[in-house]
N, C-alpha and C. Protein backbone atom coordinates (compact mmCIF):
# COMPACT_ATOMS: atom_id res chain seq x y z
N UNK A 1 -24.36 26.88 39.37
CA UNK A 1 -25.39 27.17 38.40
C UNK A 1 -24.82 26.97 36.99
N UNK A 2 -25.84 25.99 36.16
CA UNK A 2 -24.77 25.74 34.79
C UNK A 2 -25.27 27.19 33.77
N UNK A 3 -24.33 27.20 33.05
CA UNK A 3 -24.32 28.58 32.06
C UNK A 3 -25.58 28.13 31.26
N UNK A 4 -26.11 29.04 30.59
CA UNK A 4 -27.72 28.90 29.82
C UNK A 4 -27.02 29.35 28.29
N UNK A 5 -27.01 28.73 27.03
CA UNK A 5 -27.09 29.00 26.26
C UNK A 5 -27.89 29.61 25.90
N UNK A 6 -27.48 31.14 24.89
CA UNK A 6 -28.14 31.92 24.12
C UNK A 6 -27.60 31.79 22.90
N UNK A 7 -28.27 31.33 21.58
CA UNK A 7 -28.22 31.20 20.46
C UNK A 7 -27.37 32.59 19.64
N UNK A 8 -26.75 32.66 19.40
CA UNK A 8 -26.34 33.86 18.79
C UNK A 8 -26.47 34.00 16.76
N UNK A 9 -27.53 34.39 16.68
CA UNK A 9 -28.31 34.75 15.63
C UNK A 9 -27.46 35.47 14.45
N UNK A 10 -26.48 35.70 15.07
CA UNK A 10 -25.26 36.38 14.08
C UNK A 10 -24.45 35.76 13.45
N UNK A 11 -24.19 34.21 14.08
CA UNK A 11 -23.27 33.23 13.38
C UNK A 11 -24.14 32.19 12.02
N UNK A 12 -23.37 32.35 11.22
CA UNK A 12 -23.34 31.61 9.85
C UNK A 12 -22.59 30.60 9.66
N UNK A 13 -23.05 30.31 9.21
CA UNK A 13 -22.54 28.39 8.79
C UNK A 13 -21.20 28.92 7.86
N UNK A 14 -20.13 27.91 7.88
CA UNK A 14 -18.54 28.55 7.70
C UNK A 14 -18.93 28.07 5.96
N UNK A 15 -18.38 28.67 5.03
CA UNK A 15 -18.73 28.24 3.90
C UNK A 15 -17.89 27.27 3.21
N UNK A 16 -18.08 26.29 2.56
CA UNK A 16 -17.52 24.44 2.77
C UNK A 16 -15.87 24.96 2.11
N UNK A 17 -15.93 25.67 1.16
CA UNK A 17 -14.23 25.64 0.76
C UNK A 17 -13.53 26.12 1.96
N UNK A 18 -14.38 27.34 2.64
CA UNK A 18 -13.18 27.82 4.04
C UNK A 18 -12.76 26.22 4.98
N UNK A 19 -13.92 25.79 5.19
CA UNK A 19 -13.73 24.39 6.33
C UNK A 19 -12.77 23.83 5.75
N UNK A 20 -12.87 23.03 4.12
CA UNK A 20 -11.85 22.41 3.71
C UNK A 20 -10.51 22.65 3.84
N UNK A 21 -10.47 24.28 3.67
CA UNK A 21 -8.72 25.07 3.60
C UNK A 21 -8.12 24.47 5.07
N UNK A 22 -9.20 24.62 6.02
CA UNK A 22 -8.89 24.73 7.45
C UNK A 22 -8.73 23.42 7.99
N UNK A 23 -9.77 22.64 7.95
CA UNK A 23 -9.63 21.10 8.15
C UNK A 23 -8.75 20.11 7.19
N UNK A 24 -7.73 20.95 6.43
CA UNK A 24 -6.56 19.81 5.51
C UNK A 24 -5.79 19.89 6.65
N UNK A 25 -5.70 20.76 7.45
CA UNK A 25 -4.57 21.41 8.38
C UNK A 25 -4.03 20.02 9.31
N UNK A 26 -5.49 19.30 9.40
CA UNK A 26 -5.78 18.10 10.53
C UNK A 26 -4.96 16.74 9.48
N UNK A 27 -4.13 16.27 10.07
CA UNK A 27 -3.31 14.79 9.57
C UNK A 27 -4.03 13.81 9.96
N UNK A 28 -4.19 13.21 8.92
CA UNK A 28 -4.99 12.00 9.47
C UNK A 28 -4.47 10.97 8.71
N UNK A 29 -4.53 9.48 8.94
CA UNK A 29 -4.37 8.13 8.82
C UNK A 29 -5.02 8.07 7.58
N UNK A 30 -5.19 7.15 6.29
CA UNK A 30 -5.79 7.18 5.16
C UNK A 30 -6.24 4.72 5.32
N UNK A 31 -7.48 4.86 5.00
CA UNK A 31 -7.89 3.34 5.15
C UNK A 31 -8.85 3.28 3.91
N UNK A 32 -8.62 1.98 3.85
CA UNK A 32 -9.86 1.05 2.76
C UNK A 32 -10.91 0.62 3.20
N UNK A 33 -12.46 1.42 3.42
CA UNK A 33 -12.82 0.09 3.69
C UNK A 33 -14.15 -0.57 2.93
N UNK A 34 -14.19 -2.19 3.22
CA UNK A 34 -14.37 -2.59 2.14
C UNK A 34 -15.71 -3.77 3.13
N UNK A 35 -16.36 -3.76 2.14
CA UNK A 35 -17.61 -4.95 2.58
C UNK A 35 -17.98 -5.38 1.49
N UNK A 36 -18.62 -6.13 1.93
CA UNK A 36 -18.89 -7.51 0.81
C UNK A 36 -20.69 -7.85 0.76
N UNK A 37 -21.46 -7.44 -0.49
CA UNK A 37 -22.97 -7.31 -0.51
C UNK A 37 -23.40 -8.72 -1.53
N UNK A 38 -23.67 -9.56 -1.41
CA UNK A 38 -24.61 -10.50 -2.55
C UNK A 38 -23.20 -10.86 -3.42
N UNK A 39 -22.11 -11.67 -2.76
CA UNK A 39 -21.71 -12.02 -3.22
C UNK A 39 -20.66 -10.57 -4.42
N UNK A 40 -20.71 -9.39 -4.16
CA UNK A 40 -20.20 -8.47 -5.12
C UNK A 40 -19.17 -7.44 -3.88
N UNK A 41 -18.12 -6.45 -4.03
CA UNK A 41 -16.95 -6.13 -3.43
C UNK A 41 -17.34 -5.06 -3.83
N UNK A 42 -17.27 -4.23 -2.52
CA UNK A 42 -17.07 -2.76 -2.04
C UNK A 42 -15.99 -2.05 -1.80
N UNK A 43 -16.00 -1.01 -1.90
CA UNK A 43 -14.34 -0.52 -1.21
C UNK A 43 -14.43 0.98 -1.57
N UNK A 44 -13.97 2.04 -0.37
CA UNK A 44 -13.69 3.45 -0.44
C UNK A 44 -12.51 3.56 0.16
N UNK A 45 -11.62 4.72 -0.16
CA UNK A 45 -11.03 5.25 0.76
C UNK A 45 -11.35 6.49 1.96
N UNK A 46 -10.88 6.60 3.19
CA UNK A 46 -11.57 6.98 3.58
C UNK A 46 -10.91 7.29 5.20
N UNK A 47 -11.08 8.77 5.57
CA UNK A 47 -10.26 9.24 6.52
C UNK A 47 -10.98 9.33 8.34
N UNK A 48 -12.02 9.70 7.49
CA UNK A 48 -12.87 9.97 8.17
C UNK A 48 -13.32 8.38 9.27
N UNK A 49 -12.06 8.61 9.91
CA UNK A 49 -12.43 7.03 11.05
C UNK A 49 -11.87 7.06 12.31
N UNK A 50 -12.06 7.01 13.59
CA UNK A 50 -11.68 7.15 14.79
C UNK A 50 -12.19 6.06 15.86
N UNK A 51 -11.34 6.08 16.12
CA UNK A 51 -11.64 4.45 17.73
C UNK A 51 -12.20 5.78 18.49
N UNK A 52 -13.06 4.70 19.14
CA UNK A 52 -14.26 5.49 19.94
C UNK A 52 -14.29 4.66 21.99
N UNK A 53 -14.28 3.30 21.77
CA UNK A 53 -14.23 2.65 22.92
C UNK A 53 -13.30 1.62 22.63
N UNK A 54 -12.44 1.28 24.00
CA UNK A 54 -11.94 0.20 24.73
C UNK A 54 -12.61 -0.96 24.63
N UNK A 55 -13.68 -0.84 25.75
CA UNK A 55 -14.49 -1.87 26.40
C UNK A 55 -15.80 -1.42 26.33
N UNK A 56 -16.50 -2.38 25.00
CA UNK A 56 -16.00 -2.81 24.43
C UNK A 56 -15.39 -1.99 22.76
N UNK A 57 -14.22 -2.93 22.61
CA UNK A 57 -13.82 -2.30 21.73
C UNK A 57 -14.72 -1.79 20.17
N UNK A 58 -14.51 0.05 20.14
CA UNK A 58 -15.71 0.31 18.93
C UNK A 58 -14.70 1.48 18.38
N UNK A 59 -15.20 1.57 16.64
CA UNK A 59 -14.70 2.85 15.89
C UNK A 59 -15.75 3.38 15.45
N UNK A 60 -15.67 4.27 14.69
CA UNK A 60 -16.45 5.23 14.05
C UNK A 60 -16.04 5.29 12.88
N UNK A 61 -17.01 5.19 11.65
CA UNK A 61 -16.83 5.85 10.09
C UNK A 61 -17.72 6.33 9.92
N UNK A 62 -17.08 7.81 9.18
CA UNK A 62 -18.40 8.33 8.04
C UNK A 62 -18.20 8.48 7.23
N UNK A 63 -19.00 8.10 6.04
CA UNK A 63 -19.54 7.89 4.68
C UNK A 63 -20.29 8.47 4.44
N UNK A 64 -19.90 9.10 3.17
CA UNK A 64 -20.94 9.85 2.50
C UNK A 64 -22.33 8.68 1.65
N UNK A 65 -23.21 9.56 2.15
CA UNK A 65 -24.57 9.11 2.05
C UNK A 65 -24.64 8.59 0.29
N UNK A 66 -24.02 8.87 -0.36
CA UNK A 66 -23.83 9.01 -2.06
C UNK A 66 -22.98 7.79 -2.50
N UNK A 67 -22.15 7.49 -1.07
CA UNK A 67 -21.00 6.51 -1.57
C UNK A 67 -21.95 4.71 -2.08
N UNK A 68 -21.75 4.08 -2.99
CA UNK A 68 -22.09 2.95 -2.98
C UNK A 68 -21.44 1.60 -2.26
N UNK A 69 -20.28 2.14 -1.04
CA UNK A 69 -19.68 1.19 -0.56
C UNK A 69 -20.82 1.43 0.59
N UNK A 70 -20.93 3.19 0.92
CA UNK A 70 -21.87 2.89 1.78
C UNK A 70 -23.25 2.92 2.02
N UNK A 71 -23.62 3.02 1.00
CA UNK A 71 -24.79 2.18 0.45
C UNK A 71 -24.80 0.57 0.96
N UNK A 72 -23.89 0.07 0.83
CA UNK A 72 -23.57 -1.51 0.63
C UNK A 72 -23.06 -2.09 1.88
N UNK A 73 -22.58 -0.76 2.99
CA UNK A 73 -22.35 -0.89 4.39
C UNK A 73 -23.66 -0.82 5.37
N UNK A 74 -24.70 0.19 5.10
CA UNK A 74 -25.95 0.27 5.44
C UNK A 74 -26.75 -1.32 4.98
N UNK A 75 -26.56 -1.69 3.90
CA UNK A 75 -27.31 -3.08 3.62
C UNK A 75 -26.34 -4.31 4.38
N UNK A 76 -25.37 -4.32 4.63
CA UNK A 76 -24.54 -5.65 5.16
C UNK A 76 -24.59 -5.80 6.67
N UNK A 77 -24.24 -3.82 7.18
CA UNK A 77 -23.91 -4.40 8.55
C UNK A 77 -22.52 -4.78 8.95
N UNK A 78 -21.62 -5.03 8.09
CA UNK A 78 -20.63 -5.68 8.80
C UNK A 78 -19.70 -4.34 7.28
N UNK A 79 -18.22 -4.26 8.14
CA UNK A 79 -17.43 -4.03 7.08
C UNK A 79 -15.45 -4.51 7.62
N UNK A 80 -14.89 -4.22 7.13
CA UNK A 80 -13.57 -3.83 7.21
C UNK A 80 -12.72 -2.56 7.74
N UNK A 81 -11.71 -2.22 8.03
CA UNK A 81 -11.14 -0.99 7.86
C UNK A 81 -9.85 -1.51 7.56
N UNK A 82 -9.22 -1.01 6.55
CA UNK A 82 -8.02 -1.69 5.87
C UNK A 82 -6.86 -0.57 5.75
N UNK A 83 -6.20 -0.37 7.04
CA UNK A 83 -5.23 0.80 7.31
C UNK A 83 -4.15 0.75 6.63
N UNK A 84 -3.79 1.44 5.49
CA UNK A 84 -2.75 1.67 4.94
C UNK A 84 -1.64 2.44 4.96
N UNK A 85 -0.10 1.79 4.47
CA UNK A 85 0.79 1.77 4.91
C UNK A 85 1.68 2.91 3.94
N UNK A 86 2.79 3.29 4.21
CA UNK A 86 3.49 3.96 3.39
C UNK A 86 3.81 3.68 1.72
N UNK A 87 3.68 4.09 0.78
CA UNK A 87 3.42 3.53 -0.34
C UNK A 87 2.44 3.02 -0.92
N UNK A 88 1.63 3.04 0.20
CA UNK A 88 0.12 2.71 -0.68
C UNK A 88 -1.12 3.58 -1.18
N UNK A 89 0.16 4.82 -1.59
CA UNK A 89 -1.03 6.33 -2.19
C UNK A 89 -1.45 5.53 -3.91
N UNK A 90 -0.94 4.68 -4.09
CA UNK A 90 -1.97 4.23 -5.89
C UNK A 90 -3.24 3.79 -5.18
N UNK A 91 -2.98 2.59 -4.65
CA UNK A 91 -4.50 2.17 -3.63
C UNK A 91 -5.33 2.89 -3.23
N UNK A 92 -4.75 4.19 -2.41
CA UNK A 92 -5.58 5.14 -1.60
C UNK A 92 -6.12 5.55 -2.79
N UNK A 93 -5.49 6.50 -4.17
CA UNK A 93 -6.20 7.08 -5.01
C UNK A 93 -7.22 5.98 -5.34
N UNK A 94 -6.84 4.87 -6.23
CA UNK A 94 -7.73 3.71 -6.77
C UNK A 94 -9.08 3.70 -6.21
N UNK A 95 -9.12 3.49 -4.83
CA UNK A 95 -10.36 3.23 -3.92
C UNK A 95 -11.00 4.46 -4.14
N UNK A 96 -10.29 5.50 -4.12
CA UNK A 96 -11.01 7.24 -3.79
C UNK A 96 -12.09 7.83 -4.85
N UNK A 97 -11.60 6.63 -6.06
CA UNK A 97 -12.47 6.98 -7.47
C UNK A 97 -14.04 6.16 -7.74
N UNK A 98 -14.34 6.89 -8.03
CA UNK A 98 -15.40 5.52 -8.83
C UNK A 98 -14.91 4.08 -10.03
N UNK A 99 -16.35 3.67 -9.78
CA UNK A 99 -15.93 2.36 -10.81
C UNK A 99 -16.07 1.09 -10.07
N UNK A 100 -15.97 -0.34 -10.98
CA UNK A 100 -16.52 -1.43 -10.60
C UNK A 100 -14.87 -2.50 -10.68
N UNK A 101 -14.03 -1.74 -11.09
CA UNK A 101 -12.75 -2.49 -10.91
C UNK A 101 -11.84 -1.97 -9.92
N UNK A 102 -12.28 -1.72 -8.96
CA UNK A 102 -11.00 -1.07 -7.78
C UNK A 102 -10.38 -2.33 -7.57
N UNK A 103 -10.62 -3.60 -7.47
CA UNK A 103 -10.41 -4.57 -7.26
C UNK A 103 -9.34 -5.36 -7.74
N UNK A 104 -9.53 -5.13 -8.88
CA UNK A 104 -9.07 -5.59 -10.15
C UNK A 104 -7.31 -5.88 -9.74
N UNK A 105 -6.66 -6.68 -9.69
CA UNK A 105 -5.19 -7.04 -9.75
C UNK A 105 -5.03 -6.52 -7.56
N UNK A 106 -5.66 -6.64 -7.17
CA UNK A 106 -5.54 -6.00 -5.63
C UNK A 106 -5.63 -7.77 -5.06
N UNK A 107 -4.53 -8.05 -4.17
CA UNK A 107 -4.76 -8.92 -3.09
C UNK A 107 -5.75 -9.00 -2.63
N UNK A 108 -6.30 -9.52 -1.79
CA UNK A 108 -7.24 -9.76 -0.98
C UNK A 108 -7.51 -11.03 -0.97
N UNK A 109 -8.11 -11.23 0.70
CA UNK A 109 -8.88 -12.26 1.06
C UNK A 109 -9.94 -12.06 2.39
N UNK A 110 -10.29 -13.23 2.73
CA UNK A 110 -11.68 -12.95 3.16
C UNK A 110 -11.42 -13.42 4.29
N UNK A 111 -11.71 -12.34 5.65
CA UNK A 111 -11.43 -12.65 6.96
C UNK A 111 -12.51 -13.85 7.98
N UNK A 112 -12.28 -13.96 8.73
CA UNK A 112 -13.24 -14.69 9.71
C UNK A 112 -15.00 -15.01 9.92
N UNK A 113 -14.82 -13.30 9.68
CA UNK A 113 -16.15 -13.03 9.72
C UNK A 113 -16.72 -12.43 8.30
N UNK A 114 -15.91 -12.86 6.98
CA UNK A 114 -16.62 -13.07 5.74
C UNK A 114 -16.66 -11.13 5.28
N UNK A 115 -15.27 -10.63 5.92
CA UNK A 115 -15.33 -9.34 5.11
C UNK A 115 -14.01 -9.67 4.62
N UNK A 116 -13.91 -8.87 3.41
CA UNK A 116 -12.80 -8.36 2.38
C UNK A 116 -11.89 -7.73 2.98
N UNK A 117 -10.39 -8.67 3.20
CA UNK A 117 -9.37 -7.79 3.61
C UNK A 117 -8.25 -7.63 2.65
N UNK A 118 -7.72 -6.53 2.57
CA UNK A 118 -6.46 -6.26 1.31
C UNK A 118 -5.11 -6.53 2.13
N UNK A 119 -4.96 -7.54 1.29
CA UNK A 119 -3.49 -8.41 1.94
C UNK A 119 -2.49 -7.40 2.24
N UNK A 120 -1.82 -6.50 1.54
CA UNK A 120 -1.13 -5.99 1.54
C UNK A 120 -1.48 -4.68 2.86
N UNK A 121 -2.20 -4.38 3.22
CA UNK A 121 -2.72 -3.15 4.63
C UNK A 121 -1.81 -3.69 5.17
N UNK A 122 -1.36 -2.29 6.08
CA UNK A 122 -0.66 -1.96 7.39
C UNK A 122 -1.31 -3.32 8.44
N UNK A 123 -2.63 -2.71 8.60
CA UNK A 123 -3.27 -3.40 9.38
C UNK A 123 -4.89 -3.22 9.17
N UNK A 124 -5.57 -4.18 9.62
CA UNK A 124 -7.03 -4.60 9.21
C UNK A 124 -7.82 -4.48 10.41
N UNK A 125 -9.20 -4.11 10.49
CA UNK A 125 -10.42 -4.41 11.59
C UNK A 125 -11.50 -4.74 10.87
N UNK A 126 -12.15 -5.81 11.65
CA UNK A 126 -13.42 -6.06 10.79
C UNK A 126 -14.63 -5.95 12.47
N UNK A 127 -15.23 -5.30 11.43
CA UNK A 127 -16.22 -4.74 12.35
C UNK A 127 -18.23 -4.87 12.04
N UNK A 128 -18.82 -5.07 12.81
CA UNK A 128 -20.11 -4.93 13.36
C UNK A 128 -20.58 -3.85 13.48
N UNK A 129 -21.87 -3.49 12.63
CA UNK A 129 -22.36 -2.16 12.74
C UNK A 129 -23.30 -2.03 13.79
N UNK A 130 -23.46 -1.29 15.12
CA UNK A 130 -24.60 -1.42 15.88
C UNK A 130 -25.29 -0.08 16.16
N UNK A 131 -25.03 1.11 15.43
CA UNK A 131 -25.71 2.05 15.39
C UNK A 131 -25.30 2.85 13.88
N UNK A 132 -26.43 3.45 13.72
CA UNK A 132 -25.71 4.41 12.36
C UNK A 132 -26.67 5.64 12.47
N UNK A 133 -25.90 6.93 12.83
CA UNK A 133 -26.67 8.03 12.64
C UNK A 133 -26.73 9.43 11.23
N UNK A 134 -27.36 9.70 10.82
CA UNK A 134 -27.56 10.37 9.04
C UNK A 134 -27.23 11.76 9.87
N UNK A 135 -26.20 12.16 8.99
CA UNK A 135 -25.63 13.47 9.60
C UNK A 135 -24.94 14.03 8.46
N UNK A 136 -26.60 15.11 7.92
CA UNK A 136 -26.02 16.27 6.56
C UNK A 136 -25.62 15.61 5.64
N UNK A 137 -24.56 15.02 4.81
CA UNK A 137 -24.01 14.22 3.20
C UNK A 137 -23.60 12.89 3.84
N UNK A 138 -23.80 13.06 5.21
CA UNK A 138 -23.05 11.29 5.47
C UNK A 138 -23.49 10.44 6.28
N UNK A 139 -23.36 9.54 6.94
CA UNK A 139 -23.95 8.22 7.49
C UNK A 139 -22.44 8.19 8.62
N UNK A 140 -22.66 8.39 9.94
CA UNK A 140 -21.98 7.74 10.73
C UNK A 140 -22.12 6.43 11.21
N UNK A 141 -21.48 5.51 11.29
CA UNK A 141 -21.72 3.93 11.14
C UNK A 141 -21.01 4.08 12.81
N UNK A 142 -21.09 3.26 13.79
CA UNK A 142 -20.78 2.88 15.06
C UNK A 142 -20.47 1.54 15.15
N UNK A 143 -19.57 1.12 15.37
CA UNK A 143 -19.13 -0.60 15.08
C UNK A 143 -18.66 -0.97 15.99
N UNK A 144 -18.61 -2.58 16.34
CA UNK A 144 -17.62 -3.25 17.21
C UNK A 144 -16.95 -3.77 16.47
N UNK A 145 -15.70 -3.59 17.29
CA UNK A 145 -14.51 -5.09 15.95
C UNK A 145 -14.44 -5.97 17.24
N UNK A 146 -14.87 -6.81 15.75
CA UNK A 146 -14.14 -8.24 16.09
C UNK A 146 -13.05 -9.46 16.12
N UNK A 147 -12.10 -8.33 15.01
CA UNK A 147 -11.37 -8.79 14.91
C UNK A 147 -10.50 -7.92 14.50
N UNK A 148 -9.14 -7.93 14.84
CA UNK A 148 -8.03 -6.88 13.98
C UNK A 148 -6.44 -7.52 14.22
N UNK A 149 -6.18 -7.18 13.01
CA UNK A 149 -4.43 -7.78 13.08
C UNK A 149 -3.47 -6.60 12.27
N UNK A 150 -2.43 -6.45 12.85
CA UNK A 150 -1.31 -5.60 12.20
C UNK A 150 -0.21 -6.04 11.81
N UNK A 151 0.60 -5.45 11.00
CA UNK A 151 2.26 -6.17 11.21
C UNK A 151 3.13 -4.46 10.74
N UNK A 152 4.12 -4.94 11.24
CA UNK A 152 5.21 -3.79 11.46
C UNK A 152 5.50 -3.52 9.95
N UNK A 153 5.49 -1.27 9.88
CA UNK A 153 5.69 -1.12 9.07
C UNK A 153 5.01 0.78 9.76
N UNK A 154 5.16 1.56 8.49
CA UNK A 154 4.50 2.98 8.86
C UNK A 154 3.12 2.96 8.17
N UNK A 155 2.37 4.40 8.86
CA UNK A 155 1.34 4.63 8.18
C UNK A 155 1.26 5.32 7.25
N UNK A 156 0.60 5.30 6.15
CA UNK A 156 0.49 6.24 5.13
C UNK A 156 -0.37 7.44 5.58
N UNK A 157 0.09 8.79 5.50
CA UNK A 157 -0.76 10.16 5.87
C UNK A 157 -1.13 11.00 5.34
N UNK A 158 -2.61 11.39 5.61
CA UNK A 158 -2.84 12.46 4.04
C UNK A 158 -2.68 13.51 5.17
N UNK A 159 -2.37 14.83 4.22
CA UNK A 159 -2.36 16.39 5.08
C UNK A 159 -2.89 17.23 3.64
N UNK A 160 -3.38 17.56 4.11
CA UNK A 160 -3.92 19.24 2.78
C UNK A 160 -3.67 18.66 1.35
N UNK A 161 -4.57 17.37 1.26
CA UNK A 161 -5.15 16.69 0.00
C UNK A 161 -3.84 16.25 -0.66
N UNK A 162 -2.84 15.93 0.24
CA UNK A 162 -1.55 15.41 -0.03
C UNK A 162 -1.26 13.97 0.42
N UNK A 163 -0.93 12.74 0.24
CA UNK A 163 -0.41 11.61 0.72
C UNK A 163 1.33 11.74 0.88
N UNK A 164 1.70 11.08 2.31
CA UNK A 164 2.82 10.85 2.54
C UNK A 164 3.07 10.24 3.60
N UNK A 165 4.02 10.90 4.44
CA UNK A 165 4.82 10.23 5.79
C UNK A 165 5.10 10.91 7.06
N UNK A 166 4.79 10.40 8.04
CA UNK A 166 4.72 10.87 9.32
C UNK A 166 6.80 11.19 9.84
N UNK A 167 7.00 11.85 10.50
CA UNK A 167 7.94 11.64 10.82
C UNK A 167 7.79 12.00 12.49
N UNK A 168 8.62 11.18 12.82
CA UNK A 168 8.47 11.19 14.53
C UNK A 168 10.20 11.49 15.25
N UNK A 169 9.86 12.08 16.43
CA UNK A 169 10.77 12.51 16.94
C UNK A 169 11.49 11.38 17.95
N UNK A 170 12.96 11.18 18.45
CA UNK A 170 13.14 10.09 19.21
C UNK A 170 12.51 10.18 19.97
């Protein structure tokens, strides 16, 4: 017999600075990503990203509903994820800000399938949007990649609104 949920009328929504204190706790990977609208260049930074399937291969981003990259990801359909490497906390900040020059003096070139990749990333995915669900300040995007390449080197890691370095055990 499966258990029956009863709503418990006593719980309150956690209030957003407690979540933040609590969820810096979580290490995560730090990426660019970047799409390309009417001929004009997008780009956020952005943590909030997780491989979801194998077969076939899919990730997950969410974007805040406010962002104009994803604004510009909702109109394209297609984007990037541009995983960055140790030393690349100026980039990570750069992208994290507003403004129309993130670009400005940054590598890049234009992959296969006509998204913006930053030469210098760890490693790159360019991806196909085939679902996107609106959830509270953000837009979960559902993608296939179609393409991704890496080359040897570490990841760059944010922890409790900090950028740095993973260290691993033998």
């Amino acid at each position: 017999m499966a258990a029956e949920h009863h709503p418990d009328n006593r719980l309150q929504p956690l209030a957003p600075q407690a979540f933040r204190d609590v969820i810096g706790h979580f290490a995560s990977g730090v990426t660019i990503i970047t799409t390309s609208l009417d001929g004009k260049l997008y780009g956020t930074t952005a943590s909030a990203v997780s491989s979801l399937s194998l077969d076939p291969p899919m990730l997950l981003v969410a974007m805040n509903r406010a962002s104009a990259t994803g604004q510009a990801l909702l109109r394209s359909g297609a984007f990037a994820v541009n995983i960055l490497g140790e030393g690349h906390d100026a980039l990570a900040r750069r992208f994290a800000g507003k403004g129309d020059d993130k670009f400005d003096g940054v590598a890049v070139t234009v992959g296969d399938h006509d998204q913006p990749l930053l030469v210098d990333a760890l490693a790159q995915l360019v991806c196909r949007v085939t679902q996107q669900v609106e959830a509270a300040t953000h837009v979960v995007f559902f993608a296939e990649v179609h393409e991704a390449t890496a080359r040897p080197g570490a990841p760059l890691a944010y922890y409790r609104g900090k950028f740095g370095r993973l260290a691993f055990d033998d």
